[in-house]
N, C-alpha and C. Protein backbone atom coordinates (compact mmCIF):
# COMPACT_ATOMS: atom_id res chain seq x y z
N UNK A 1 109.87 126.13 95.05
CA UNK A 1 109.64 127.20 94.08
C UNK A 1 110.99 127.72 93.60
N UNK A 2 110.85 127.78 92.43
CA UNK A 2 111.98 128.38 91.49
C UNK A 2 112.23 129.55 90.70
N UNK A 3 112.70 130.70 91.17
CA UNK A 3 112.95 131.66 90.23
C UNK A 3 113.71 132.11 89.17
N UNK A 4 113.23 131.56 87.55
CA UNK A 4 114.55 131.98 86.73
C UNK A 4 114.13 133.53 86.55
N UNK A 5 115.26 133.18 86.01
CA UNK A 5 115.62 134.73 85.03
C UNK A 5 114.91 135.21 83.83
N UNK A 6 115.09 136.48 83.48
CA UNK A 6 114.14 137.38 82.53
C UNK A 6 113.87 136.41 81.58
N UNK A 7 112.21 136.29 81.48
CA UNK A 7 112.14 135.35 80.18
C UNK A 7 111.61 136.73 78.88
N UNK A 8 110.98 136.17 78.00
CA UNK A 8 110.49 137.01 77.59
C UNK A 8 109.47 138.36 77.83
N UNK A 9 110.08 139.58 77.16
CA UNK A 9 109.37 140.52 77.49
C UNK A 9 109.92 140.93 79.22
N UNK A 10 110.83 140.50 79.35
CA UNK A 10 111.65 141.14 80.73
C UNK A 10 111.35 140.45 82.11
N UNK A 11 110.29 140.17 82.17
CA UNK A 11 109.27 139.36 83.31
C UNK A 11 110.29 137.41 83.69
N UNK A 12 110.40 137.86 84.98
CA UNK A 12 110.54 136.54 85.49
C UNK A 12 109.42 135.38 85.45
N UNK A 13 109.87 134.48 85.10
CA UNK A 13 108.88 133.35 85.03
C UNK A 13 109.43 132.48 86.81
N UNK A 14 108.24 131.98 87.31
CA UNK A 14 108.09 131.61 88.34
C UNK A 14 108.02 130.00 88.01
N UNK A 15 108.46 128.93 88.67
CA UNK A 15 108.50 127.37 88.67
C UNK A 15 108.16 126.74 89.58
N UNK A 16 107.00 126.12 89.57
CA UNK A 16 106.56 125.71 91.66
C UNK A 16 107.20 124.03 91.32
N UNK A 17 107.95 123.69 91.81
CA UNK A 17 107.57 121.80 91.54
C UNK A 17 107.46 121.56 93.12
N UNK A 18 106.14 120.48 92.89
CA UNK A 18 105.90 119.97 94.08
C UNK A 18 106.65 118.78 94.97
N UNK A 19 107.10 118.96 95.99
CA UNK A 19 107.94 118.20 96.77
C UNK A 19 107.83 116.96 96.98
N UNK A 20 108.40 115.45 97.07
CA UNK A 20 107.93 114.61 97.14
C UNK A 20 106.97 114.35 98.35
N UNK A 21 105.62 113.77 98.63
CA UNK A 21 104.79 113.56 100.01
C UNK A 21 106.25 112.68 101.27
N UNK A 22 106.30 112.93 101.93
CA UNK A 22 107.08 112.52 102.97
C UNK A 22 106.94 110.97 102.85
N UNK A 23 105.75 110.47 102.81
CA UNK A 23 106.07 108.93 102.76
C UNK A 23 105.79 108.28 101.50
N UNK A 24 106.00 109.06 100.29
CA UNK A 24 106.43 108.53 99.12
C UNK A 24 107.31 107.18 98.94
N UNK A 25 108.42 107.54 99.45
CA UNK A 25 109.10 106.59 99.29
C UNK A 25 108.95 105.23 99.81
N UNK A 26 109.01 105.88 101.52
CA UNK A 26 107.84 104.62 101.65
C UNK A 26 106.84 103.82 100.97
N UNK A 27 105.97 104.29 100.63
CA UNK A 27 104.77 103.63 100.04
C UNK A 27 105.15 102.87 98.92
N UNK A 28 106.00 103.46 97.97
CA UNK A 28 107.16 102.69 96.87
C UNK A 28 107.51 101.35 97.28
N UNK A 29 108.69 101.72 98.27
CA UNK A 29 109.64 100.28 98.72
C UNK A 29 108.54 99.97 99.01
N UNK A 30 107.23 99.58 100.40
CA UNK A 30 106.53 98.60 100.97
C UNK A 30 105.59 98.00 99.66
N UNK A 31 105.45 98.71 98.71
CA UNK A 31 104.57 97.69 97.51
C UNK A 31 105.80 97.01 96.64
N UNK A 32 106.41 97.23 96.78
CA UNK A 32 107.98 96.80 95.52
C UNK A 32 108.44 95.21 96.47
N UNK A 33 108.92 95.78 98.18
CA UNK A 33 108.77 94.58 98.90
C UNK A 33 107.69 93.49 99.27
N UNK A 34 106.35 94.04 98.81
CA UNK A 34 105.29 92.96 98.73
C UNK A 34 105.32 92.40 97.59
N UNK A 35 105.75 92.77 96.82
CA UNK A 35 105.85 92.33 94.89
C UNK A 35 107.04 91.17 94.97
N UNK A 36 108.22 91.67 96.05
CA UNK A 36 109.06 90.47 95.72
C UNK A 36 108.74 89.40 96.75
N UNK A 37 108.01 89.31 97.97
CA UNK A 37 107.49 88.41 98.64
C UNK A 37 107.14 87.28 98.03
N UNK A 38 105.50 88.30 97.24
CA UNK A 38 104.54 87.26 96.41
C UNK A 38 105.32 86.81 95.46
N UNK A 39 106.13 87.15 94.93
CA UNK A 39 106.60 86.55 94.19
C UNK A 39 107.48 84.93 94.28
N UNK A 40 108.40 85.53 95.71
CA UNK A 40 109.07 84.63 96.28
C UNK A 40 108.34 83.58 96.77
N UNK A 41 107.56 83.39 97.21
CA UNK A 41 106.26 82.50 97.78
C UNK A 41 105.72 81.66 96.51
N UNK A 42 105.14 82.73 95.88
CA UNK A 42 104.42 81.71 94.58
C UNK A 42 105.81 80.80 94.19
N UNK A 43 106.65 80.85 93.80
CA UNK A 43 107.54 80.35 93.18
C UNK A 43 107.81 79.03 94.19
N UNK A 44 107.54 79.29 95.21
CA UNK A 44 107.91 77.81 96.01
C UNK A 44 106.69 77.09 96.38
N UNK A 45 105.31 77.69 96.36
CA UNK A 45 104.26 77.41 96.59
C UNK A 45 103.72 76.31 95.56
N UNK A 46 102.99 75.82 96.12
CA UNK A 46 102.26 74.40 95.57
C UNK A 46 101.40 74.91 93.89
N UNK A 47 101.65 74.16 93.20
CA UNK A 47 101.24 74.45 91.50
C UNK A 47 99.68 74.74 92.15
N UNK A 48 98.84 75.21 91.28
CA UNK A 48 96.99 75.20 91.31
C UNK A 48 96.91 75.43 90.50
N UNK A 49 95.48 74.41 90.14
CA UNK A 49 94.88 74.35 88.85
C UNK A 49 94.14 75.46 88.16
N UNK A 50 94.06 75.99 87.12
CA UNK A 50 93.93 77.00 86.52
C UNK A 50 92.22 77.87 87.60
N UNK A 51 91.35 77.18 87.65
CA UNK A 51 90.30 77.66 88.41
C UNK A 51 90.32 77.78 90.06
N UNK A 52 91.15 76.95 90.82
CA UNK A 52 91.53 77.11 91.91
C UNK A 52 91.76 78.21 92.30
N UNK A 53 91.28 78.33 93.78
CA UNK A 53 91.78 79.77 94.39
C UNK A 53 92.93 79.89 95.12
N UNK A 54 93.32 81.33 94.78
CA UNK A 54 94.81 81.71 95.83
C UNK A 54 94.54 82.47 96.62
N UNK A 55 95.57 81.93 97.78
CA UNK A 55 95.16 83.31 98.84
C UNK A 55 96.28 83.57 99.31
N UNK A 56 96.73 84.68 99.77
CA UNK A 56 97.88 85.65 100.06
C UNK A 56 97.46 86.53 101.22
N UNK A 57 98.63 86.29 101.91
CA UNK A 57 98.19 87.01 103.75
C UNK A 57 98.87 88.14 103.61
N UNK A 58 98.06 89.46 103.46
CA UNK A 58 98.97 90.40 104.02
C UNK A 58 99.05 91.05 105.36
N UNK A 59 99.12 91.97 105.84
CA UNK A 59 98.84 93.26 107.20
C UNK A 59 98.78 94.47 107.12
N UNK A 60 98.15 95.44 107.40
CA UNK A 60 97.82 96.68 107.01
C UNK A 60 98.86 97.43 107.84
N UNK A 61 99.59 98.06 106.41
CA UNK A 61 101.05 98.98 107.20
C UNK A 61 100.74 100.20 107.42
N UNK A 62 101.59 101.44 108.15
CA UNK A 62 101.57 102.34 108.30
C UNK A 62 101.06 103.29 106.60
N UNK A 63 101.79 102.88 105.72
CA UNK A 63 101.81 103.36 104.77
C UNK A 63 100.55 103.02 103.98
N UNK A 64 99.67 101.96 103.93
CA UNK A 64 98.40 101.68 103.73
C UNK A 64 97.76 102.65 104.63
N UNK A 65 97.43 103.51 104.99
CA UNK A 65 96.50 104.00 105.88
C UNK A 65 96.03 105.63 105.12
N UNK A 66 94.98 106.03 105.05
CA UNK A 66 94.68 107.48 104.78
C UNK A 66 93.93 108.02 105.78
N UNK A 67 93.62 109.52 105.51
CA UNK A 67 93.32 110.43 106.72
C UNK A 67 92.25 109.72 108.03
N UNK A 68 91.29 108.49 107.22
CA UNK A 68 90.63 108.34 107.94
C UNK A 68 90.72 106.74 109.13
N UNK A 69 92.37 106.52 108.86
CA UNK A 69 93.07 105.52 109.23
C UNK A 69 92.84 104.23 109.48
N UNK A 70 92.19 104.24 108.25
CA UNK A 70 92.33 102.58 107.36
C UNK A 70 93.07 102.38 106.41
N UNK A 71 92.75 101.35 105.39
CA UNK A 71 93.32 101.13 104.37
C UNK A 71 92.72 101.71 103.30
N UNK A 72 93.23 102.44 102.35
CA UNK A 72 93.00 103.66 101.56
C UNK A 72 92.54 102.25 100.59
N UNK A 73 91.49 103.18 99.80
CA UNK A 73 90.93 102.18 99.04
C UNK A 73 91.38 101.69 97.80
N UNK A 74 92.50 102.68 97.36
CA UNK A 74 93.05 102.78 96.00
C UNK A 74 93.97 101.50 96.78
N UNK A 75 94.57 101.40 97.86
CA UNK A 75 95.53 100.32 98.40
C UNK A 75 94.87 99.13 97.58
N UNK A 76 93.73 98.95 97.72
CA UNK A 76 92.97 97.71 97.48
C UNK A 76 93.43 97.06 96.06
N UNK A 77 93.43 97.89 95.42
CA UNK A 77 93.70 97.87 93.94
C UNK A 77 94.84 97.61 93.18
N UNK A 78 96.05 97.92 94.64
CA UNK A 78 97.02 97.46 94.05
C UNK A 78 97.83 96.41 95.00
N UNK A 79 96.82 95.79 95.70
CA UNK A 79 96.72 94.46 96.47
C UNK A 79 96.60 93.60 95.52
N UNK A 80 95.42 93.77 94.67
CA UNK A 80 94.29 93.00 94.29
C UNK A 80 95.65 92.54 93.13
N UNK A 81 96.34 93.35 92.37
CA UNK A 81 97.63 93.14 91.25
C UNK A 81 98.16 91.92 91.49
N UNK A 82 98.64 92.08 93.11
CA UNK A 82 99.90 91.06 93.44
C UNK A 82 98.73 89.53 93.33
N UNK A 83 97.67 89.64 93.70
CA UNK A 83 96.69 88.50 94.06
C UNK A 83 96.61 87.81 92.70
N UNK A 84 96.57 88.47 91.93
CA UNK A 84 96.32 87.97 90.72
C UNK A 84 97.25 87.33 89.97
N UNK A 85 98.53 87.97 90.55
CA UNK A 85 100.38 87.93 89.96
C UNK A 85 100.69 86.54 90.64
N UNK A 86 100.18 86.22 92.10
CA UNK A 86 100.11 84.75 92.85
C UNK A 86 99.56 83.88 91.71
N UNK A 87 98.34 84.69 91.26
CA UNK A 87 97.09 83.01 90.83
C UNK A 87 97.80 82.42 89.35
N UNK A 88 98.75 84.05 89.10
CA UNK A 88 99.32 83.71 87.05
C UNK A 88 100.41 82.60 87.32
N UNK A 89 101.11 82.77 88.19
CA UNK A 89 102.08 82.21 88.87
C UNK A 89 101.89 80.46 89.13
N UNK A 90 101.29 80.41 90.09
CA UNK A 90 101.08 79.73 90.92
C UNK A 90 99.68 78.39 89.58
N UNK A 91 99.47 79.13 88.92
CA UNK A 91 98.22 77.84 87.58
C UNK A 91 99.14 78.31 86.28
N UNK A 92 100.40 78.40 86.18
CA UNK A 92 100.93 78.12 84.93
C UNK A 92 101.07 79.17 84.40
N UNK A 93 100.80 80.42 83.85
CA UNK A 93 100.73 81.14 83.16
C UNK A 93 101.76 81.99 82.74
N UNK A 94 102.36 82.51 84.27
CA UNK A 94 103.28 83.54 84.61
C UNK A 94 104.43 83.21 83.48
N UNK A 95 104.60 81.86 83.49
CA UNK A 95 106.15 81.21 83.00
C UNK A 95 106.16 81.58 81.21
N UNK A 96 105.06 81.18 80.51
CA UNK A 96 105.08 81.06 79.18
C UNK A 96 104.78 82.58 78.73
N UNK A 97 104.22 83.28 79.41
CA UNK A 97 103.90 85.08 79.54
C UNK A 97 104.99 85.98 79.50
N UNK A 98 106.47 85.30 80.35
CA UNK A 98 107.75 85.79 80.35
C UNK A 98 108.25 85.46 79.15
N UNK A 99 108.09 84.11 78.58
CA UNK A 99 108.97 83.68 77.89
C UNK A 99 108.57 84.05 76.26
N UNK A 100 107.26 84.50 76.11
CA UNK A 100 106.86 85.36 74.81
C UNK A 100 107.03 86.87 75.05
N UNK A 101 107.24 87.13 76.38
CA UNK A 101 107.19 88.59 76.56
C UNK A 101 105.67 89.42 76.46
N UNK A 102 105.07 88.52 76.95
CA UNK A 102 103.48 89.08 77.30
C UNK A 102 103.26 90.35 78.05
N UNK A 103 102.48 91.05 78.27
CA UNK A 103 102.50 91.43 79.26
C UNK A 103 101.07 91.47 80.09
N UNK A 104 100.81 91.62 80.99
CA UNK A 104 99.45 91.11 81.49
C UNK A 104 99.02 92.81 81.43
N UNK A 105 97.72 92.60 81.09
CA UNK A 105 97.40 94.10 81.60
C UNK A 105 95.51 94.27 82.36
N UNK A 106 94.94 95.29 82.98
CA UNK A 106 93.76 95.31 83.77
C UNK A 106 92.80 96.17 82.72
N UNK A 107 91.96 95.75 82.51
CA UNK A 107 91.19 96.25 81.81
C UNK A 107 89.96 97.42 82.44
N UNK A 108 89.06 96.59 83.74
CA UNK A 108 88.36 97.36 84.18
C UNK A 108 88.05 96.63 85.54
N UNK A 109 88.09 97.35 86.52
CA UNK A 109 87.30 96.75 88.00
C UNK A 109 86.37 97.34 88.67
N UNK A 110 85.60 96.61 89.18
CA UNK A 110 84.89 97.48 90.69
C UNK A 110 84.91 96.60 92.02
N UNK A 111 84.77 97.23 92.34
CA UNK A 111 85.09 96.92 94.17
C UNK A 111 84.05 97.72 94.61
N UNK A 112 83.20 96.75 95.78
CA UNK A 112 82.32 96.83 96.83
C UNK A 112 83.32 96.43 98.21
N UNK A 113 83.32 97.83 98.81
CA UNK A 113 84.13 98.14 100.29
C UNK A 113 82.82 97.77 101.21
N UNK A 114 83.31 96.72 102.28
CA UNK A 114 82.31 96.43 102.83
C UNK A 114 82.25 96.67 104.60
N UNK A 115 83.87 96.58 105.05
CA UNK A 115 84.07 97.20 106.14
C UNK A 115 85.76 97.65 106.23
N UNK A 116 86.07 98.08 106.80
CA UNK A 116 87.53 98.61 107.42
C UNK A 116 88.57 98.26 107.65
N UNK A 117 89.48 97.92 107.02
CA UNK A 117 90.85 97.06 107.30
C UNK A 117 91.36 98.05 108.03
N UNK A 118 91.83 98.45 109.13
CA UNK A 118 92.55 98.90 110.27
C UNK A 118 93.89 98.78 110.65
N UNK A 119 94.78 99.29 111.08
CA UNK A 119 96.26 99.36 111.10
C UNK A 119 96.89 98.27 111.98
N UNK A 120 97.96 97.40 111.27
CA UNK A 120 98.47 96.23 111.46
C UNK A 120 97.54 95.31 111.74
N UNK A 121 96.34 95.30 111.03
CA UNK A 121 95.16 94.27 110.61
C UNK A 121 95.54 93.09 109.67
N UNK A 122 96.03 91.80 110.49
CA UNK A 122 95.93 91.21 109.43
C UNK A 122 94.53 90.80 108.20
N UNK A 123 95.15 90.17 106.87
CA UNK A 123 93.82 89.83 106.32
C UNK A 123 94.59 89.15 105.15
N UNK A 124 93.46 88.23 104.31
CA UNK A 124 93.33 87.49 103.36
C UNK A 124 93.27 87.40 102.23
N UNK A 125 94.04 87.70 101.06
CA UNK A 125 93.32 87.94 99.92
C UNK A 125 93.13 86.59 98.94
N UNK A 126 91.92 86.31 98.67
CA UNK A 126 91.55 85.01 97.87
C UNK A 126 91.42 85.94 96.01
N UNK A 127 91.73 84.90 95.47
CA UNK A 127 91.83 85.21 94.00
C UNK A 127 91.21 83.83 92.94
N UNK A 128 90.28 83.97 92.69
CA UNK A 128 90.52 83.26 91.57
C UNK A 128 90.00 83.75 90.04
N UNK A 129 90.25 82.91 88.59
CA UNK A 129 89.57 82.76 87.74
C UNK A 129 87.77 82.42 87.44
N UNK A 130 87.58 83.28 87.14
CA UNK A 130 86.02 82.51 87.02
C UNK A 130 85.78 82.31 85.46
N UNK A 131 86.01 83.20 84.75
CA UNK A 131 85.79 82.52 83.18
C UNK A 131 86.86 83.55 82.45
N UNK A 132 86.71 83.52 80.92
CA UNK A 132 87.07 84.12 79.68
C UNK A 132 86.27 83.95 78.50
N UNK A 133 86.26 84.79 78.08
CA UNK A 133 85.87 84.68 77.17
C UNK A 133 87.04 85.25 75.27
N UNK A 134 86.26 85.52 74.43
CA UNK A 134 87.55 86.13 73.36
C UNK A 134 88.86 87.24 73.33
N UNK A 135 88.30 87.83 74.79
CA UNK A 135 89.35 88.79 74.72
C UNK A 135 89.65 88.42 76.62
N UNK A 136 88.73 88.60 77.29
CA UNK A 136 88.97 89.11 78.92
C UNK A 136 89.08 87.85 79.39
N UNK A 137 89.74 87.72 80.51
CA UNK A 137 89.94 87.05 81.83
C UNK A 137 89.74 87.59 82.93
N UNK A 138 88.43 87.04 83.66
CA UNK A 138 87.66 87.50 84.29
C UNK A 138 87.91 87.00 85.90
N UNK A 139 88.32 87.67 86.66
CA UNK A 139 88.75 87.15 88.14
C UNK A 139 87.78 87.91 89.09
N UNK A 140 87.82 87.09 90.23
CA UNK A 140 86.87 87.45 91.67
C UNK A 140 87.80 87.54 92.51
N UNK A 141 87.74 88.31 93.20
CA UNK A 141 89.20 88.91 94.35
C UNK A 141 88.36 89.02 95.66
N UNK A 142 88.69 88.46 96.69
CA UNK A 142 87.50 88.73 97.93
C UNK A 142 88.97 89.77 99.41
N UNK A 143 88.85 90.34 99.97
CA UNK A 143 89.39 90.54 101.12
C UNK A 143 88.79 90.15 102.33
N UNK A 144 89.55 89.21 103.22
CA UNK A 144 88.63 88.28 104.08
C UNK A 144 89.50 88.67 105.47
N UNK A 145 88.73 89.10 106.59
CA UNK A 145 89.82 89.03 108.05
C UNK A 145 88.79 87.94 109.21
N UNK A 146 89.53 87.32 109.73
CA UNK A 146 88.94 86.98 111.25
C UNK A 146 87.02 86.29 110.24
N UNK A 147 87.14 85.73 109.36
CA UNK A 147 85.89 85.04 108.89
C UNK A 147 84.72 86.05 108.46
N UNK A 148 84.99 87.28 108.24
CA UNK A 148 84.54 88.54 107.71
C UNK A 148 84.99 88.71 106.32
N UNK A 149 84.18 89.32 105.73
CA UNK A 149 84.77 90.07 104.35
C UNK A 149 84.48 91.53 104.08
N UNK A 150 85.65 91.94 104.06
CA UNK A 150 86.07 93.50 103.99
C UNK A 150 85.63 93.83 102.67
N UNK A 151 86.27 93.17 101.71
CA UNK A 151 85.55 93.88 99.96
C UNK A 151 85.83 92.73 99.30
N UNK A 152 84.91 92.62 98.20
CA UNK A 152 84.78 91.91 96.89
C UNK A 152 85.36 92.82 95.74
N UNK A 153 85.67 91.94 94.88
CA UNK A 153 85.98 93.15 93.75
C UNK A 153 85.62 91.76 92.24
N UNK A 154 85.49 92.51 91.28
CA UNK A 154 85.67 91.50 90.24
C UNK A 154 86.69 92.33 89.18
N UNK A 155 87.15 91.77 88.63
CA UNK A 155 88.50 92.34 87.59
C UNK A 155 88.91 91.54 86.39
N UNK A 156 88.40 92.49 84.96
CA UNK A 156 88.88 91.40 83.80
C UNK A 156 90.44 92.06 83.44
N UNK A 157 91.00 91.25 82.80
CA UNK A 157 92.26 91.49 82.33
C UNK A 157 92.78 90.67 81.36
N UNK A 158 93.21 90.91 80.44
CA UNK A 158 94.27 90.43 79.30
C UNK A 158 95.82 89.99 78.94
N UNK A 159 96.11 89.80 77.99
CA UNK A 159 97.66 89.93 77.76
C UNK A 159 97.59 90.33 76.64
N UNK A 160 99.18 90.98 76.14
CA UNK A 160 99.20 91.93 74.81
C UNK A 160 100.87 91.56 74.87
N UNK A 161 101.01 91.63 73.29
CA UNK A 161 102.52 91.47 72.82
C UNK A 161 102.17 92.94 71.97
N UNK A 162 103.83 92.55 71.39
CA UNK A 162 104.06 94.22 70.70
C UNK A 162 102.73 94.16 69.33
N UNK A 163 102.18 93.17 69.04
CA UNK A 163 100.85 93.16 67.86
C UNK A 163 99.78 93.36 68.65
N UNK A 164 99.87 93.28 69.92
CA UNK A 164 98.38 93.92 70.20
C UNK A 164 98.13 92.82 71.43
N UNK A 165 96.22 92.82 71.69
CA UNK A 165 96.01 92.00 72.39
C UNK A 165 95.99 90.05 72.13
N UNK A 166 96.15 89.61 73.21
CA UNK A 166 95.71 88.14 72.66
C UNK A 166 95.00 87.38 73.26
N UNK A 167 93.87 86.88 72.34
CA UNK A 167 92.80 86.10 72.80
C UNK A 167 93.51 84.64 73.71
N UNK A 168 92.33 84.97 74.97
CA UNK A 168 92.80 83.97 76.38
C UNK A 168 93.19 82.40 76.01
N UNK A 169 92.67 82.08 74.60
CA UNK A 169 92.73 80.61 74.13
C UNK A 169 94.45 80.42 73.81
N UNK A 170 95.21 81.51 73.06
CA UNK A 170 96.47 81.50 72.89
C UNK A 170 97.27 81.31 73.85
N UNK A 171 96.76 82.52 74.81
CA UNK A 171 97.41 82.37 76.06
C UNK A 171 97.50 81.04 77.03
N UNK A 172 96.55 79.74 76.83
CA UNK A 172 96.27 78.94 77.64
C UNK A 172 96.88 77.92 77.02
N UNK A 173 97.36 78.06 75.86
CA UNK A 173 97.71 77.20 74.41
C UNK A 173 99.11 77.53 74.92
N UNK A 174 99.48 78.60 75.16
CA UNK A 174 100.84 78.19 75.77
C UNK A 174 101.29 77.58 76.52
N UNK A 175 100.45 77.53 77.67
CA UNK A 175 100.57 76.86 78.79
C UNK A 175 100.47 75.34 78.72
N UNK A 176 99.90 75.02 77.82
CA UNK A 176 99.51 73.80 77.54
C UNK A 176 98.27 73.33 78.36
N UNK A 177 96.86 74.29 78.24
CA UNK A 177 95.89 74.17 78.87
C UNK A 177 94.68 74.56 77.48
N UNK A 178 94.06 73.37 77.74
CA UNK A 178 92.96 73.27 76.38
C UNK A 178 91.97 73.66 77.33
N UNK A 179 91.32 73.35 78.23
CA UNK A 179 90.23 73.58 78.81
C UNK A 179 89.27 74.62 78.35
N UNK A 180 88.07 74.50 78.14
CA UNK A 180 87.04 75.34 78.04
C UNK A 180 87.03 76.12 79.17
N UNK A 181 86.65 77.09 78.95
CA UNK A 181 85.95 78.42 80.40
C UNK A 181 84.73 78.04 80.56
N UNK A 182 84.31 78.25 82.10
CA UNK A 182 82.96 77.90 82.38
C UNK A 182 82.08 78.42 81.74
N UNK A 183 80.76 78.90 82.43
CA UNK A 183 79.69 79.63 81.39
C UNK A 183 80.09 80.59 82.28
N UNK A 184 79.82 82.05 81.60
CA UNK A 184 80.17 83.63 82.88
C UNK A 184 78.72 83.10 83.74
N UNK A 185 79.07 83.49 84.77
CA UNK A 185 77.62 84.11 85.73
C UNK A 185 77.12 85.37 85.24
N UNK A 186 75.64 85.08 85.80
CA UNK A 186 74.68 86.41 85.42
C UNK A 186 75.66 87.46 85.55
N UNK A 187 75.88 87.35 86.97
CA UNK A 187 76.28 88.77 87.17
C UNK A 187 77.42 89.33 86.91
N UNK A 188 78.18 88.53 86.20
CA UNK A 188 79.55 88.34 84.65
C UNK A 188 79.12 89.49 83.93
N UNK A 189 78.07 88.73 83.54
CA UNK A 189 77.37 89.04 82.11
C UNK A 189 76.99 90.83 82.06
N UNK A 190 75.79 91.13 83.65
CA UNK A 190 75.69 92.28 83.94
C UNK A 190 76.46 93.38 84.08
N UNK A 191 78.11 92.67 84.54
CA UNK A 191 78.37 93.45 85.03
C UNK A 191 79.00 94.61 83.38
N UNK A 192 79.53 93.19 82.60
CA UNK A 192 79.76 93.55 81.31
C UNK A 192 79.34 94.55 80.59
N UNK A 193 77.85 94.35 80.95
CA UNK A 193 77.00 94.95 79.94
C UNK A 193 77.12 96.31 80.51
N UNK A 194 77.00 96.66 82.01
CA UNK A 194 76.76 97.95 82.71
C UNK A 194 77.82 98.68 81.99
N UNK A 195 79.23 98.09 82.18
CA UNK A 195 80.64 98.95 81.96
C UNK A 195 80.57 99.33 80.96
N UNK A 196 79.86 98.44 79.73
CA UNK A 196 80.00 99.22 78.21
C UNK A 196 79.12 100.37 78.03
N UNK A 197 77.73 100.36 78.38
CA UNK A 197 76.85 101.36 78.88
C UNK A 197 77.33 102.54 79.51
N UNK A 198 77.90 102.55 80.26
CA UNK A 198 79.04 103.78 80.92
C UNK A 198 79.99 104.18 80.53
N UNK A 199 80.41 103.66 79.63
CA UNK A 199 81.63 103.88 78.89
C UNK A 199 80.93 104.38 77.57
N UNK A 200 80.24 104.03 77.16
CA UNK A 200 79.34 104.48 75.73
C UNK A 200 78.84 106.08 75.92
N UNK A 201 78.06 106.36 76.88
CA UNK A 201 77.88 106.87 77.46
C UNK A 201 78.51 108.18 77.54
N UNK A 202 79.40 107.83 78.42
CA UNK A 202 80.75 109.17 78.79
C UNK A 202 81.50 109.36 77.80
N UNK A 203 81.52 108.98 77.25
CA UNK A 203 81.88 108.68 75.22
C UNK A 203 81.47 110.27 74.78
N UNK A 204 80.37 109.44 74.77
CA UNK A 204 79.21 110.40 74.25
C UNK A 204 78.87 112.14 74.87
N UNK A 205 79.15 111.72 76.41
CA UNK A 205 79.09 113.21 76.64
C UNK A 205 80.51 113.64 76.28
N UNK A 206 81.42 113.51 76.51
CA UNK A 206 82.71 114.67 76.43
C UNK A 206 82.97 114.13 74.79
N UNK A 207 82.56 113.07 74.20
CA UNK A 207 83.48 113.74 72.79
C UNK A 207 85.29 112.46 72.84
N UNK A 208 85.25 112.46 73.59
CA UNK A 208 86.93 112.12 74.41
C UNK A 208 86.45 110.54 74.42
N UNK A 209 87.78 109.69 73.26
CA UNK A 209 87.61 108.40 73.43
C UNK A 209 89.19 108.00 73.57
């Protein structure tokens, strides 16, 4: 807390800024040092074909943990980043994405938490592609320990230059990958349809797009 001096009308104005959380920094460096891992790994790791799955071992750190001392669920989410940063990597993508200056970005996810990743727990994260369509790239992310699965998640995402977004065919055209996308699964399709519905929706109540 900060006290200046007479602002207007004679009255001190009061300034609270809030302190950094003690393991801020922490939590920083240990995702910044998992970012250059995966990174370091994919880069020496065996090429995979654009639909192939990746998987990436992490362990549940001190700094992954919230009050109820697991892995905080928002952790999941920015697990799920690097998993995906392996699969761009690791089936071609990453390289021609740098070299136009792409940038990848997440459009929308959900995640079904199914049990408890626990402190210095190891576990699994599998990643792959399942389709695209004109705009999204649509991935399945599983968290797997000891032949269990902790959470599923599904996650579409894009790429965008300074003109905007670009359809997944460009993007694959760089790579030098013609391939068609499979057909989505139903539950692709559903899940599609739900998010626009909710989003239409909440639209609609606040006004706020």
């Amino acid at each position: 807390m900060t006290l200046r001096g007479p602002g207007n009308g004679g009255q001190q104005r009061v300034e609270w800024r809030s302190p950094a959380a003690p393991g801020y920094h922490f939590l920083v460096l240990g995702q910044s040092l998992r970012t250059l891992m995966v990174f370091l790994r994919a880069l020496r790791a065996p090429r995979i074909g654009l639909l192939d799955e990746s998987e990436v071992g992490f362990r549940v750190l001190p700094g992954d943990l919230d009050v109820n001392v697991h892995m905080n669920n928002g952790r999941y989410l920015a697990l799920m980043d690097l998993g995906r940063f392996d699969l761009l990597i690791r089936g071609g993508l990453f390289g021609p994405a740098v070299r136009l200056r792409w940038r990848p970005l997440l459009g929308s996810a959900i995640v079904r938490y199914r049990r408890s990743l626990r402190p210095f727990q190891r576990f699994q994260l599998r990643s792959r592609l399942i389709c695209w369509d004109d705009r999204w790239f649509v991935f399945e992310q599983r968290f797997e320990s000891r032949g269990q699965l902790y959470a599923v998640a599904l996650a579409r995402g894009l790429f965008r230059d300074r003109t905007g977004n670009l359809p997944p065919a460009q993007v694959l055209a760089a790579a030098g990958i013609t391939q068609p996308s499979p057909p989505p699964p139903d539950y692709v399709t559903r899940w599609f349809e739900a998010d626009a519905a909710a989003s239409a929706a909440i639209t609609d109540r606040t006004g706020v797009r």
